[in-house]
Each structure stands twice: as C-alpha cells, then as structure tokens.
Protein backbone atom coordinates (compact mmCIF):
# COMPACT_ATOMS: atom_id res chain seq x y z
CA UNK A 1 -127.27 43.58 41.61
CA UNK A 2 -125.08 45.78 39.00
CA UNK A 3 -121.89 43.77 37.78
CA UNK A 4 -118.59 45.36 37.05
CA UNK A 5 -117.15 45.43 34.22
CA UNK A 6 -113.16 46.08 34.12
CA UNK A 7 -111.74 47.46 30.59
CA UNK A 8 -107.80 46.96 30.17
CA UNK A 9 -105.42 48.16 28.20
CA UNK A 10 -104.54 47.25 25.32
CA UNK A 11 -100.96 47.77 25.33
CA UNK A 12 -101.13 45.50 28.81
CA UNK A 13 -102.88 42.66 26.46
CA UNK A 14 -99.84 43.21 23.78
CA UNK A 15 -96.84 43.04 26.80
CA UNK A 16 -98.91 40.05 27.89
CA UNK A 17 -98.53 38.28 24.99
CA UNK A 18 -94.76 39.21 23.41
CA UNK A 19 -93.57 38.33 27.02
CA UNK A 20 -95.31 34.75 26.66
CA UNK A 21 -94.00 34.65 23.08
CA UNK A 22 -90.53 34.83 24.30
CA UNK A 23 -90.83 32.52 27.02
CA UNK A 24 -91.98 29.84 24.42
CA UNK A 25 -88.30 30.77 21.97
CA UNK A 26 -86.22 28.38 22.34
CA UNK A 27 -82.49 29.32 20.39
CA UNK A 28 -81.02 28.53 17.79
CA UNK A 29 -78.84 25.66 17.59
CA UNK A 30 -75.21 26.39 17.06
CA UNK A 31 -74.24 25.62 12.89
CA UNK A 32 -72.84 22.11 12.71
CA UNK A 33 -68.94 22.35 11.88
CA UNK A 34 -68.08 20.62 8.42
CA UNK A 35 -64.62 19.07 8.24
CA UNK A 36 -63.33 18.34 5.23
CA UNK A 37 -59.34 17.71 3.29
CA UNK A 38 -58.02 19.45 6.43
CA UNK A 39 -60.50 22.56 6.58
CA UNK A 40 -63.65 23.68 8.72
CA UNK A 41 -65.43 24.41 5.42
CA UNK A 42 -67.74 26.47 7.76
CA UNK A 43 -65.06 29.31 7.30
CA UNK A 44 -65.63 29.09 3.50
CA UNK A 45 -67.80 29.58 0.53
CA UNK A 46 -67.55 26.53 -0.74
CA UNK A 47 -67.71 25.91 -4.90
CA UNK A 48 -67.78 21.72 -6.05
CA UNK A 49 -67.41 21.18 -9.91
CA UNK A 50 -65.76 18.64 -12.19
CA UNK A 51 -63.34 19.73 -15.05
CA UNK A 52 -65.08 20.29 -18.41
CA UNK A 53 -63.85 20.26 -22.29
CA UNK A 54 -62.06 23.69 -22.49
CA UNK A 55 -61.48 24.60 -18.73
CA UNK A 56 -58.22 25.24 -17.32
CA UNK A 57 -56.25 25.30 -14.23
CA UNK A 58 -56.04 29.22 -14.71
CA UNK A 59 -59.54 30.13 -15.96
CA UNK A 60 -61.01 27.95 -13.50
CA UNK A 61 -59.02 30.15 -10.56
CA UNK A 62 -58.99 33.74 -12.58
CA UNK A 63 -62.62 33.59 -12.78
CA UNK A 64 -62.72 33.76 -8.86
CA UNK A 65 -60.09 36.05 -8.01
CA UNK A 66 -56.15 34.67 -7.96
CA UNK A 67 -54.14 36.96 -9.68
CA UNK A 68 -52.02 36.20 -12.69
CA UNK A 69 -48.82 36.23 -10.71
CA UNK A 70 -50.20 33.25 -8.49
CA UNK A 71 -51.33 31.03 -11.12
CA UNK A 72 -47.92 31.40 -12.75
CA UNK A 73 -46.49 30.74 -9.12
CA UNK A 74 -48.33 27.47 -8.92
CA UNK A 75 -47.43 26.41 -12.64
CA UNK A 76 -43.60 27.24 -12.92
CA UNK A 77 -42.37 26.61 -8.98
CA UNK A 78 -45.04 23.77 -8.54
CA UNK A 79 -44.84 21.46 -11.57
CA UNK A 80 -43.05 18.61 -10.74
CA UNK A 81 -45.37 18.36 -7.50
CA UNK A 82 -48.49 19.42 -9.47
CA UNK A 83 -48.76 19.89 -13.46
CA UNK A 84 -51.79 21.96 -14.27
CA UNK A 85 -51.40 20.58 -17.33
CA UNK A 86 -52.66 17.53 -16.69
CA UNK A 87 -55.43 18.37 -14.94
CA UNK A 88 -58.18 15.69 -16.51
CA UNK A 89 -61.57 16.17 -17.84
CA UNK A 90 -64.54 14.37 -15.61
CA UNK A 91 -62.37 14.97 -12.16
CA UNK A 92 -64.03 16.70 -9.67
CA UNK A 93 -62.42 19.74 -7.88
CA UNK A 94 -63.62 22.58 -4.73
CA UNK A 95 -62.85 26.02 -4.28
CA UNK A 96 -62.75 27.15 -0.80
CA UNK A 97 -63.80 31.04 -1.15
CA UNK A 98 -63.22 33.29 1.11
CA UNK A 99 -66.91 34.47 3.12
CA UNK A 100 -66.52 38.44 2.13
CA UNK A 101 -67.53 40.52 -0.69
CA UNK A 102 -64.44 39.53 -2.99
CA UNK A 103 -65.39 35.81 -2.71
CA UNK A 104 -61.84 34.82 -3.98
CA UNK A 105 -60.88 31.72 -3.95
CA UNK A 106 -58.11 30.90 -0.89
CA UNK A 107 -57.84 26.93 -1.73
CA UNK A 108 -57.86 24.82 -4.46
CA UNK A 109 -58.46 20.96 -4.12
CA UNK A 110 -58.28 18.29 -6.81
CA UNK A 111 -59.58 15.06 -6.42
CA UNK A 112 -57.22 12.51 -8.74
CA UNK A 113 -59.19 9.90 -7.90
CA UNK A 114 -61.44 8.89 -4.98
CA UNK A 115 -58.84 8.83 -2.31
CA UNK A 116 -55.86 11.16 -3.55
CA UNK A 117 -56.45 14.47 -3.48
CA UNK A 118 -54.35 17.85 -3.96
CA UNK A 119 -54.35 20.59 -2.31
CA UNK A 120 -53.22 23.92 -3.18
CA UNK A 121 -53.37 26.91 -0.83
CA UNK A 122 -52.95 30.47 -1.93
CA UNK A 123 -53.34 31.93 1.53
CA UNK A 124 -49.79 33.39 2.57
CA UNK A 125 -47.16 32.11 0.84
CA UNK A 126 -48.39 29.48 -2.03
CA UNK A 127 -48.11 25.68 -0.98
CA UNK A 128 -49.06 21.88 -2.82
CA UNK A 129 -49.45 19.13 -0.68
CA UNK A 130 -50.65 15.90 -1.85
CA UNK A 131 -52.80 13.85 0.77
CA UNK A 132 -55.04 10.64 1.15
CA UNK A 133 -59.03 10.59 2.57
CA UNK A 134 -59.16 8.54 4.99
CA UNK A 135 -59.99 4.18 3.60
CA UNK A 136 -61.60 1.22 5.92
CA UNK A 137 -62.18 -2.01 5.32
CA UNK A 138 -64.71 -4.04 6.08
CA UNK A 139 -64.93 -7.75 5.76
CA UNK A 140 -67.97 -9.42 4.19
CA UNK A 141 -69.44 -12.73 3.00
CA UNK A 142 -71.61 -13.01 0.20
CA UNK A 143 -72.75 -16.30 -1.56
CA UNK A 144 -75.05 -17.39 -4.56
CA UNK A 145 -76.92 -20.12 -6.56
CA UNK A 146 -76.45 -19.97 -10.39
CA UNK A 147 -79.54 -19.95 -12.20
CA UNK A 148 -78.29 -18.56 -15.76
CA UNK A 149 -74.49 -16.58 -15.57
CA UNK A 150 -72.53 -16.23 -13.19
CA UNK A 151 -73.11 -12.27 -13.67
CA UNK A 152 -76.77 -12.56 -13.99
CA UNK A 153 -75.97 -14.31 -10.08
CA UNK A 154 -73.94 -11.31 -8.83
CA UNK A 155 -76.83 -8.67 -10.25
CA UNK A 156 -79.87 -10.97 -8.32
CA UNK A 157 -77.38 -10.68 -5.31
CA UNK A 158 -76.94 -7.20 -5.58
CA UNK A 159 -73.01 -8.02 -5.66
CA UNK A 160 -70.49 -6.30 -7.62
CA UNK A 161 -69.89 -6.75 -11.01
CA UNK A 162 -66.20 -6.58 -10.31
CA UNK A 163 -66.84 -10.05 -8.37
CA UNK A 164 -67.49 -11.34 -11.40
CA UNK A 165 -64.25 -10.79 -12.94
CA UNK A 166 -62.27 -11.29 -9.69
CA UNK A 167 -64.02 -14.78 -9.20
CA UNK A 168 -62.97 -15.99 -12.81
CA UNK A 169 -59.80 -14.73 -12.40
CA UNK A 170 -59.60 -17.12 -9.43
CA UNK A 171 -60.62 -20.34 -11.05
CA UNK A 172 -59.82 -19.35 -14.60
CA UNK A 173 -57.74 -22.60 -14.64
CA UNK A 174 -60.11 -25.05 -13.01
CA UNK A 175 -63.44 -23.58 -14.63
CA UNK A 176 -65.07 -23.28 -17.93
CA UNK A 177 -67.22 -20.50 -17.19
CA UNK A 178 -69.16 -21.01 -20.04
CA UNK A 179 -70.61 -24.27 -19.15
CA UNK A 180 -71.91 -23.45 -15.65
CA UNK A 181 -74.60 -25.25 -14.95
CA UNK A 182 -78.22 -24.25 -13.17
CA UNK A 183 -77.50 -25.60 -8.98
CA UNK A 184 -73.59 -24.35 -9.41
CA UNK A 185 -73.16 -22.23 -6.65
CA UNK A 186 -70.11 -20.13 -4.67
CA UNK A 187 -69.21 -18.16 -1.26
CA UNK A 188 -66.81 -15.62 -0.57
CA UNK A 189 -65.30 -14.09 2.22
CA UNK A 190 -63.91 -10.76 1.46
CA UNK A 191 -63.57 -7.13 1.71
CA UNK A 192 -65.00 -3.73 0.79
CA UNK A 193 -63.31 -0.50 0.38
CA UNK A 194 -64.81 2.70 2.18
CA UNK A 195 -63.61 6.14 1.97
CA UNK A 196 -64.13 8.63 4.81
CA UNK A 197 -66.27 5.53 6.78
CA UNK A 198 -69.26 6.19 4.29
CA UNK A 199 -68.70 6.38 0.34
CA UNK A 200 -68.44 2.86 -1.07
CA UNK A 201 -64.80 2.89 -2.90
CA UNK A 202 -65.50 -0.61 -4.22
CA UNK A 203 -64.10 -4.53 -4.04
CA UNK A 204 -61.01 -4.70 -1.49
CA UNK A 205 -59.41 -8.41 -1.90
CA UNK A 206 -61.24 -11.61 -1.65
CA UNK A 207 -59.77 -13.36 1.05
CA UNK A 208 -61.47 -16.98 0.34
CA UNK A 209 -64.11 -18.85 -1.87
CA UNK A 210 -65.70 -21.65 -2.09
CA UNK A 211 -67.03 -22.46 -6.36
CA UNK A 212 -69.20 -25.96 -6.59
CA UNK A 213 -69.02 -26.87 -9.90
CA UNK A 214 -70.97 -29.96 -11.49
CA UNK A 215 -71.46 -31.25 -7.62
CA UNK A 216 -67.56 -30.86 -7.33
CA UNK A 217 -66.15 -28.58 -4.77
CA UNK A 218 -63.23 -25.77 -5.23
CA UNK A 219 -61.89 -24.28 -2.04
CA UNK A 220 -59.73 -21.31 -2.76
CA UNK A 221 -57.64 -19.39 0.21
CA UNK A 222 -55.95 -16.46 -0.27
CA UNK A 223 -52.01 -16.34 1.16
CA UNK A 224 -49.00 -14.81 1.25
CA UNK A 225 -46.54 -15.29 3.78
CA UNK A 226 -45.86 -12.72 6.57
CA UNK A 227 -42.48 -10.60 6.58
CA UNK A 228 -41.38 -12.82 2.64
CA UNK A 229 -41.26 -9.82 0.01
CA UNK A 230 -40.50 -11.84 -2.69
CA UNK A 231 -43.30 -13.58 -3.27
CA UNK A 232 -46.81 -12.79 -4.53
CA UNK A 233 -50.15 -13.30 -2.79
CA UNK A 234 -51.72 -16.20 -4.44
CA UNK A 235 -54.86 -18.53 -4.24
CA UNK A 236 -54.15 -22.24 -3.02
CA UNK A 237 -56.92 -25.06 -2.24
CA UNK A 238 -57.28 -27.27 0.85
CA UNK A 239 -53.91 -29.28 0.16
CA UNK A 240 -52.18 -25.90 0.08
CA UNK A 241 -51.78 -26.30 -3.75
CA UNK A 242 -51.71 -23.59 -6.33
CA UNK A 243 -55.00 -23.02 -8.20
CA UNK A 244 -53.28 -21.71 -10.93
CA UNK A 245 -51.96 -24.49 -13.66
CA UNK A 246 -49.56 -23.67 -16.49
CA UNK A 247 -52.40 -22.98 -19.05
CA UNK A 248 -55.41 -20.90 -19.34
CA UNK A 249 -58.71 -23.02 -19.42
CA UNK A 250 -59.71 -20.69 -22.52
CA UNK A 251 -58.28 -17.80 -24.54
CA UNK A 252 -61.54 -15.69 -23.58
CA UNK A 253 -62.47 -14.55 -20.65
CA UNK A 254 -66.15 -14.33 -20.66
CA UNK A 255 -69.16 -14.56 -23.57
CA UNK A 256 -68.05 -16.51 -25.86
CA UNK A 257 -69.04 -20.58 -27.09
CA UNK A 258 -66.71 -23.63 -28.31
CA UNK A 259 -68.76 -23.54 -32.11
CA UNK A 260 -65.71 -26.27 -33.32
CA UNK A 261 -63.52 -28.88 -30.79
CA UNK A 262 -60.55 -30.60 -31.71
CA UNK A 263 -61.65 -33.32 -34.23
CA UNK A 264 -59.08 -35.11 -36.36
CA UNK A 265 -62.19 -37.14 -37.91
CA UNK A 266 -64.42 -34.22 -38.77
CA UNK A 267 -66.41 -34.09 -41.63
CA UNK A 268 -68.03 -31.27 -43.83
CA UNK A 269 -70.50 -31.42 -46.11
CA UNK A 270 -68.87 -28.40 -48.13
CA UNK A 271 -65.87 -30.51 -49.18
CA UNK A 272 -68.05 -33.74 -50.12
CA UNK A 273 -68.22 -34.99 -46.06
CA UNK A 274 -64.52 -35.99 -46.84
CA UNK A 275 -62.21 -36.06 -43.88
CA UNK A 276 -60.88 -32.41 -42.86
CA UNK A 277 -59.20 -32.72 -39.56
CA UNK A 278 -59.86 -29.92 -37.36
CA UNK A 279 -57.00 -28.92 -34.93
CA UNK A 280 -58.08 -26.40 -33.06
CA UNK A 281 -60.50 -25.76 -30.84
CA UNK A 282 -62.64 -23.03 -31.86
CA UNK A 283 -64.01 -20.11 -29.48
CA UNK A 284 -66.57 -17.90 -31.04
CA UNK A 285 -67.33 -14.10 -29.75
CA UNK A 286 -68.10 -11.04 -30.74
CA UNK A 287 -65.47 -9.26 -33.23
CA UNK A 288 -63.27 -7.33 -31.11
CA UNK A 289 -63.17 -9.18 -28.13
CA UNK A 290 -59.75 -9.62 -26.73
CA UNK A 291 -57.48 -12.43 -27.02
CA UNK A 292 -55.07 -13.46 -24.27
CA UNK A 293 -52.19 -15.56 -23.77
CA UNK A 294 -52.95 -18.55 -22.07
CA UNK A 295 -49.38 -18.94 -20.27
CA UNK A 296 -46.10 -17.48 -20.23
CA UNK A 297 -44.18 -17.44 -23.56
CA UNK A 298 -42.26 -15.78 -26.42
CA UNK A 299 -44.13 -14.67 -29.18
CA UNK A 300 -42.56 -16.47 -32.33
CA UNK A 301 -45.05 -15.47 -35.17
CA UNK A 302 -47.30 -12.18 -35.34
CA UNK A 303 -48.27 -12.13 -39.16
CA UNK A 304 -51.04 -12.77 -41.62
CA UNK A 305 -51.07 -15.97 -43.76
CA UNK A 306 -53.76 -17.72 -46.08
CA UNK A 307 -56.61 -19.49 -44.34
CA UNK A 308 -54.84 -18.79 -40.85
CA UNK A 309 -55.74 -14.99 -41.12
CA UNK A 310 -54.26 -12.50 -38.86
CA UNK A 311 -52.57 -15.17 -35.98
CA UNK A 312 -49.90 -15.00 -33.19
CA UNK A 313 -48.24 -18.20 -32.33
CA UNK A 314 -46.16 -18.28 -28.79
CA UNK A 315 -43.49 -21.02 -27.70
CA UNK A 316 -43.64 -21.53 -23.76
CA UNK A 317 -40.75 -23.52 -23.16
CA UNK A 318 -39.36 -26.62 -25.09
CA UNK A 319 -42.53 -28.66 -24.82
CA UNK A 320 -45.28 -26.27 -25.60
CA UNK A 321 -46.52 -23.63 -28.30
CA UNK A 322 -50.16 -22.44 -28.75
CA UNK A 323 -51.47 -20.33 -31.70
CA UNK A 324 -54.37 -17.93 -32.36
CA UNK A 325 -56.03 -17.92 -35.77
CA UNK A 326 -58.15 -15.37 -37.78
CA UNK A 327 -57.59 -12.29 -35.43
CA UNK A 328 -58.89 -8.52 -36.36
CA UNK A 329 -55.63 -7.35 -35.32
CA UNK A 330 -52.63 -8.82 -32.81
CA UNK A 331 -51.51 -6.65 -30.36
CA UNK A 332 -47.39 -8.10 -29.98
CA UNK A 333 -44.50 -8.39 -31.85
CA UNK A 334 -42.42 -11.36 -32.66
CA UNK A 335 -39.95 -11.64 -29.98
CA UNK A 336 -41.98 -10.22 -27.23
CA UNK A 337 -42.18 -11.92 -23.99
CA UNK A 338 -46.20 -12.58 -22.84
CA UNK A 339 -47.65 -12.90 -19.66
CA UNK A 340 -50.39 -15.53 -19.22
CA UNK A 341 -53.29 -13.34 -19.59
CA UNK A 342 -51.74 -10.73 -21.39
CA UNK A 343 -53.93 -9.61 -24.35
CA UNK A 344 -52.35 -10.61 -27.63
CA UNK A 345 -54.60 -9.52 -30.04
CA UNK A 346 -58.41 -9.40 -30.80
CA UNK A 347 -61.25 -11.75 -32.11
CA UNK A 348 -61.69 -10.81 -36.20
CA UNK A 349 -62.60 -12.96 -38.89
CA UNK A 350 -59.56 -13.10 -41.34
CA UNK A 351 -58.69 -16.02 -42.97
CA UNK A 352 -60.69 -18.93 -44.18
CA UNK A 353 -63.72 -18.55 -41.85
CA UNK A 354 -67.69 -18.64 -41.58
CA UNK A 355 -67.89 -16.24 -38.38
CA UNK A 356 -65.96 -14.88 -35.50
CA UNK A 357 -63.82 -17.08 -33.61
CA UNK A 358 -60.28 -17.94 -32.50
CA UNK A 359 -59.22 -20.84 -32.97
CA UNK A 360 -56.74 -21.81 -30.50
CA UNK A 361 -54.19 -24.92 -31.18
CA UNK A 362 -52.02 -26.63 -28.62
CA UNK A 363 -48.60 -27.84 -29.42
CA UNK A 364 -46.60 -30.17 -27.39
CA UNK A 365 -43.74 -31.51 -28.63
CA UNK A 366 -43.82 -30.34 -32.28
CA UNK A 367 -47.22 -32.17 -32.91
CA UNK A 368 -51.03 -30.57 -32.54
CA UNK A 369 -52.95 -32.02 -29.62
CA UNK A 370 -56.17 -31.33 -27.75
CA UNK A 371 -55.33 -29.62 -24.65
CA UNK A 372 -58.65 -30.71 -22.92
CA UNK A 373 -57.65 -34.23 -23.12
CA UNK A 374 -53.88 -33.31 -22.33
CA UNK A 375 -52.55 -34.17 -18.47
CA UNK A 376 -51.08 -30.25 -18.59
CA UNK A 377 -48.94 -28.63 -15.55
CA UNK A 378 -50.00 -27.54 -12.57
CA UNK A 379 -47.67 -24.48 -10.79
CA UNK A 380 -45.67 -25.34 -7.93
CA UNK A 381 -47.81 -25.72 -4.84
CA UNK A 382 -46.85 -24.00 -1.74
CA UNK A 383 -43.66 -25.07 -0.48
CA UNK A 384 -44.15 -26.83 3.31
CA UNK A 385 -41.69 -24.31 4.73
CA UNK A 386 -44.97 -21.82 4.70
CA UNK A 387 -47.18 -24.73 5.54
CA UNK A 388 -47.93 -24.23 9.24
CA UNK A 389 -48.66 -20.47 8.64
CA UNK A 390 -50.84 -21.40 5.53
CA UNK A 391 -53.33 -23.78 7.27
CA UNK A 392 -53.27 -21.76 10.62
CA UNK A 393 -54.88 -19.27 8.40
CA UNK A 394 -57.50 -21.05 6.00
CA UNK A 395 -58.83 -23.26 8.41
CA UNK A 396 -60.57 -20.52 9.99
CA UNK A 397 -61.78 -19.18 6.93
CA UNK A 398 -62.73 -22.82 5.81
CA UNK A 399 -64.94 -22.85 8.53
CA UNK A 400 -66.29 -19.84 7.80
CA UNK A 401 -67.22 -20.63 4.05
CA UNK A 402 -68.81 -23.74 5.34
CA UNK A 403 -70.95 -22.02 7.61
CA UNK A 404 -71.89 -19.23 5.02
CA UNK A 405 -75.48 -20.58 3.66
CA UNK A 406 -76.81 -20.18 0.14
C-alpha cells in the first residue's frame, strides 16, 4: 500500500510559529512612578551628588545648562531665603534634568541635613521653598547585661552608640560609670527616628529606664507636664523625684580612672613617706579630654599658677566652689556664668604632675572636703501639683520595664 506524503510550506511553518510566539508575549509592565521632594522623578533625568572642595552653587548649575542671568537671580533676590554661599562641603544635592537633548537642569534640591531640604525651581519664574521629608517614630525597648563597658554592651546589642551617651547623661548623678560592675544591667523604653518610613534618622527620646547598679535598682521616667511651657522635660524616679542632684558624680564623662582620692593622710615615698595631704580627687584620661562643670556657677579663677597648672575654679552659691587643676587649656573666662556640664577646659598636664589628670577639689564653706563622703543636694523633686499626671504616666511604663527581660 503506497503512503502519502504531504510537503508544506515553509512560510505556513514560519506564520505558525510567530503567531504562537505572540500568543505566549505577555506586555510590558507599566514603569513604576518615583515620588520624591514633591516631583514624579519619572519626568526627569535625575543627577545625585554631594558638594566637593572647589564646587559651587553656579558651576555646579552652569555645567548643566542655567544661564548666567538665573544663577544671579537665585543669588541676589534669593539670599536671605537661600545663601549659595553657604552651601557646605559633604551635603548631598539632585538635579532634576529635563528628559530632552539639552538635559538642563529644571530643579535644584539641597539636602541641609537628613530631613530639611531646599528646593529651587528654575522652571517659569524662579522660586526657593524650604520643606521637611516626611519623620515617624517608632517606640522600642531594648535591654542589656554588662559584661565589660557599658559601650562594649550597646555594640553586643547592636544598640546605638548614642545610647550610650544618652544613658549617662541620665544617671550621671547617681552612677560612676567607671566602676560598673560584670551582672549590672539596664532597660529602656524609647524611640527611633525614621525619615520617609524607611531611612533610620537615629535615637528619638528615651522615654524610661531602668539601670541596676551593684544589685541596686534606678528607675528613671521621663516627664514633662502637658500644656506647662515653662518647664523642661526631665527624668524623675519612682517617688517622682529628680534624678538630677546639684553636682556632677565626676568631671569626665567617660574613659577615664580615679589614679588619687581625697587623702589628708597620704604618704609618698618621694618626699621621705612624710605626710602630704592630698585634696583632690584625681581623674586621669587621655590629654585633651574635656573638662566640665559639675554644677551651675560663676567662674572666679581661669589662670595658671605653680604646681596647680592651668586651673579654673567656680563658686556655685555661698556654700560651694570646686576647682580643676593641671588643664592643657580652659575654655572660660573669669566672670562667666557655667552650666553644669558645660565644658570648661581640657585634661593637660601643667603643673606639678606625673601624668594626665584633673584633679577636682570640693569646697564647702571655705574649707576642702571630699565630695564622695559629703551629704550634697539633690534638685527639687517634682512638685505634687503635677503628681497625678506624673504617676498616671510612669506606671505604665514601669510595668513595661519590668516586663522587658534581659
């Protein structure tokens, strides 16, 4: 039996297989639109660079198109809203181009700082406006077990550095934080700063904290009464009292030692072991390390005399004076009024001494004493007018802390 044998096309074959080619094409999906300071950047070419050594407001801009007459526009009519002066190396800017052969740029933006920006728009008739990305807050809780210092803690924790500082800013007058001890341990409550819902802007406030400290326990709640303008947020324990006293614990903030305490029978072998009464306390650290006032005062002496060195000495009302010996250099003048904390001067070695130190001595009334024996001031608590408010609002956040495990 002869089969048959059927011979097609080829150009059938070919329409055969584009037509099956274009069933399987699925389109394109549409461009995503990109929102950003105000624009559809979409509409743009869009340039992102930081201000180098050398550039300027009109180089960066006459390099992509804006005439002369512009740029003078935006520096003479414009410079009390925006100085291009002051434009600041390291700061990031964008040029919105426009999408055609000319590519010149239509906007200018410059970031200030992570949330203000500037904006200056060339299209039409020139305007400046200053505006704000948009910042959220979002509450944490975070808590750790010292094992070395309290920033080694906060690095093992992946925490902030900046909780560091904020956290001995908090109990700078209840803790040494130079004799924390391995088991020491702390929780906070608090919040983080995010710009445009997704870059990290860094610590927002801490709104409580719990420090144990040699098996003793330091709540501290942050409060400041609603609709009372006069008054400063501030950190008060269970009792609603402030955690602030009227003297610094130290005149350093972090990394330093007590190499000398107050010791009217010391001894040194230098001078025979005869009796040299020490009236300080000394706190070594690194030369250059700053100095600051441990409470309110008036600086009465910013000089340099014999053994004393370089020193500032500061009266703080008509019981007590404090002075700091063998400084690099002071940083007030005689007269000046000092905030506790303010930074007086900086750790040196002038004067009669072996290494670098301040050495910090405590007056009250007229005669040297050893402040870590003394019964010193607290600040006023929080007056019971607030009260009610005050522990409607920590005892939440007290229960919180509690619950918050290490």
């Amino acid at each position: 039996m002869k089969q048959l044998f059927y011979v097609i096309p080829a150009f059938l074959i070919l329409l055969a297989c584009t037509e099956e080619i274009k069933e399987e094409t699925t389109p394109e999906p549409e461009p995503k639109i990109i929102e950003e300071y105000g624009y559809i950047l979409n509409d743009f070419n869009v340039i992102r660079d930081t201000i180098r050594p050398g550039d300027t407001f009109g180089a960066i801009l006459n390099e992509n198109g804006v005439s002369q007459n512009k740029i003078y526009e935006v520096a003479t009519t414009f410079k009390d809203s925006f100085d291009v002066r002051r434009i600041v190396v390291g700061k990031p800017y964008v040029l919105l181009n426009s999408k055609d052969s000319l590519n010149q740029t239509q906007v200018f933006i410059y970031e200030k700082n992570k949330v203000d920006y500037a904006i200056i728009d060339f299209r039409d008739s020139i305007s400046v406006i200053h505006e704000k990305k948009p910042v959220t807050y979002v509450e944490k809780e975070a808590s750790g077990v010292i094992t070395n210092s309290l920033s080694q803690t906060m690095a093992e924790n992946n925490l902030s550095p900046y909780m560091t500082d904020r956290l001995a800013n908090i109990y700078a007058w209840t803790i040494n934080f130079f004799q924390l001890q391995p088991g020491d341990n702390f929780k906070v409550i608090y919040t983080e700063k995010f710009i445009s819902d997704s870059i990290s802007g860094g610590l927002g406030e801490i709104k409580a904290a719990y420090f144990e400290h040699k098996g003793k326990p330091i709540y501290a709640f942050n409060f400041k009464p609603e609709g009372v303008h006069n008054m400063a947020a501030d950190f008060y324990d269970l009792e609603a009292n402030n955690l602030k006293r009227a003297f610094l614990k130290s005149p350093i903030k972090f990394n330093y030692r007590i190499s000398s305490k107050y010791n009217l029978n010391r001894r040194i072998a230098y001078y025979g072991y005869k009796v040299r009464p020490h009236r300080g306390t000394d706190f070594a650290a690194g030369i250059g390390t700053p100095i600051l006032a441990t409470s309110d005062g008036t600086v009465t002496k910013a000089e340099r005399r014999g053994g004393n060195g370089i020193y500032v000495k500061i009266r703080h009302n008509e019981t007590y004076e404090t002075q700091y010996l063998h400084m690099k250099k002071y940083n007030v003048r005689v007269g000046q009024f000092v905030r506790q904390g303010d930074v007086i001067g900086w750790v040196g070695m002038t004067g009669n001494t072996g290494g670098p130190h301040v050495c910090y001595r405590f007056w009250k009334n007229g005669k040297e004493v050893d402040p870590f024996k003394e019964d010193l001031p607290n600040s006023k608590p929080l007056e019971s007018v607030y009260h009610e408010e005050y522990f409607s609002t920590m005892l939440p956040l007290k229960e919180r802390l509690d619950c918050i495990k290490n």
